[in-house]
Protein backbone atom coordinates (compact mmCIF):
# COMPACT_ATOMS: atom_id res chain seq x y z
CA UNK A 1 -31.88 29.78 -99.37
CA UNK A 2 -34.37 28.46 -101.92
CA UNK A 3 -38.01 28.77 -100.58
CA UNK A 4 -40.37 25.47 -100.89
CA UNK A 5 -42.93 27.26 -103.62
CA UNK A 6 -39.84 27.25 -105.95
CA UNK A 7 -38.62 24.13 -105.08
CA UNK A 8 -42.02 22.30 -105.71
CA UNK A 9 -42.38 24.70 -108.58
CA UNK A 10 -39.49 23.04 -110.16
CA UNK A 11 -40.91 19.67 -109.29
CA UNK A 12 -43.99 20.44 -111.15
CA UNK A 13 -42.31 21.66 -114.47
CA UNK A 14 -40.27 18.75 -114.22
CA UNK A 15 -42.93 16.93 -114.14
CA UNK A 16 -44.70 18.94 -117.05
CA UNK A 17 -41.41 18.26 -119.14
CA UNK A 18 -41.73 14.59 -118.35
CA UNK A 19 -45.03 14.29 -119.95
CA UNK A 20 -44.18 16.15 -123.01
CA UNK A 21 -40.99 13.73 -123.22
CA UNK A 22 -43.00 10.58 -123.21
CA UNK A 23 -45.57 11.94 -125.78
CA UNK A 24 -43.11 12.83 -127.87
CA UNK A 25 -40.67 9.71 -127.32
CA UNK A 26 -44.03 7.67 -128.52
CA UNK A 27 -44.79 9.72 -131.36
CA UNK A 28 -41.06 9.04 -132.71
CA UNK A 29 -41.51 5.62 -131.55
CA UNK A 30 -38.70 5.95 -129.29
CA UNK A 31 -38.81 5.17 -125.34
CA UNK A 32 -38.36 8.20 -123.00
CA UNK A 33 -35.44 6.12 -121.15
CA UNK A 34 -33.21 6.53 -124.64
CA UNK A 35 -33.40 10.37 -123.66
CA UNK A 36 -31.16 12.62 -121.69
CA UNK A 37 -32.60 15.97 -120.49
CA UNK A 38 -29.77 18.45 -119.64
CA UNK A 39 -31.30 21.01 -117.37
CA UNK A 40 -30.23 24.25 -118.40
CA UNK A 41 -29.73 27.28 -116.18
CA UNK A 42 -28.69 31.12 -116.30
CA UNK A 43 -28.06 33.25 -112.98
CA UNK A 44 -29.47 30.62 -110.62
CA UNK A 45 -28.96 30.33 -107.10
CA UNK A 46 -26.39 27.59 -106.40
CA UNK A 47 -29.71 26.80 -104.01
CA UNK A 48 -31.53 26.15 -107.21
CA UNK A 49 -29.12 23.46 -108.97
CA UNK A 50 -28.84 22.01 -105.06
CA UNK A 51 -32.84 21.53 -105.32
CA UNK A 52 -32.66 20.29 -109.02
CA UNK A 53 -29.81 17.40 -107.84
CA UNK A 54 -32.69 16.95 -105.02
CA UNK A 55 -34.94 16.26 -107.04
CA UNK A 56 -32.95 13.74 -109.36
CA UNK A 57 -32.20 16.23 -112.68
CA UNK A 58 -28.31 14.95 -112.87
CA UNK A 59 -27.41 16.98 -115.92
CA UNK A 60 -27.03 20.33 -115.55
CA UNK A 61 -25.53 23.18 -117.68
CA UNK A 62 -24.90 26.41 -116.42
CA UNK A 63 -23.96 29.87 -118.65
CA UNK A 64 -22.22 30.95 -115.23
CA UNK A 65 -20.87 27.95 -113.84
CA UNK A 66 -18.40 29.81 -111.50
CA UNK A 67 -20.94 30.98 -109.93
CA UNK A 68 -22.34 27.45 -108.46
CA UNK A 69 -18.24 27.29 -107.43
């Protein structure tokens, strides 16, 4: 079971990431919404790609993906 400190942990660096995206979308002159970020994992917890779904990260790539099976 994935604990709430991770959870909101993950919510903050998505956040963080989010940010970074829109600074760098105006830099290139380019709108954040033209972007896709694919989340990428190694070893998680299916828990952990359950909480990123939660918390609206769609794309996800896994190195393990039986594992999430």
């Amino acid at each position: 079971m994935l604990t709430c400190p991770v959870k909101a942990a993950l919510a903050h660096n998505q956040q963080l990431l989010a940010a970074r995206i829109a600074e760098a979308s105006r830099d290139a002159g380019r709108l954040p919404a033209e972007l896709c970020v694919v989340a990428i994992t190694k070893y998680v917890q299916p828990e952990a790609a359950i909480a990123l779904d939660q918390l609206g990260q769609r794309d996800l790539g896994e190195n393990r993906a039986e594992a999430l099976e």
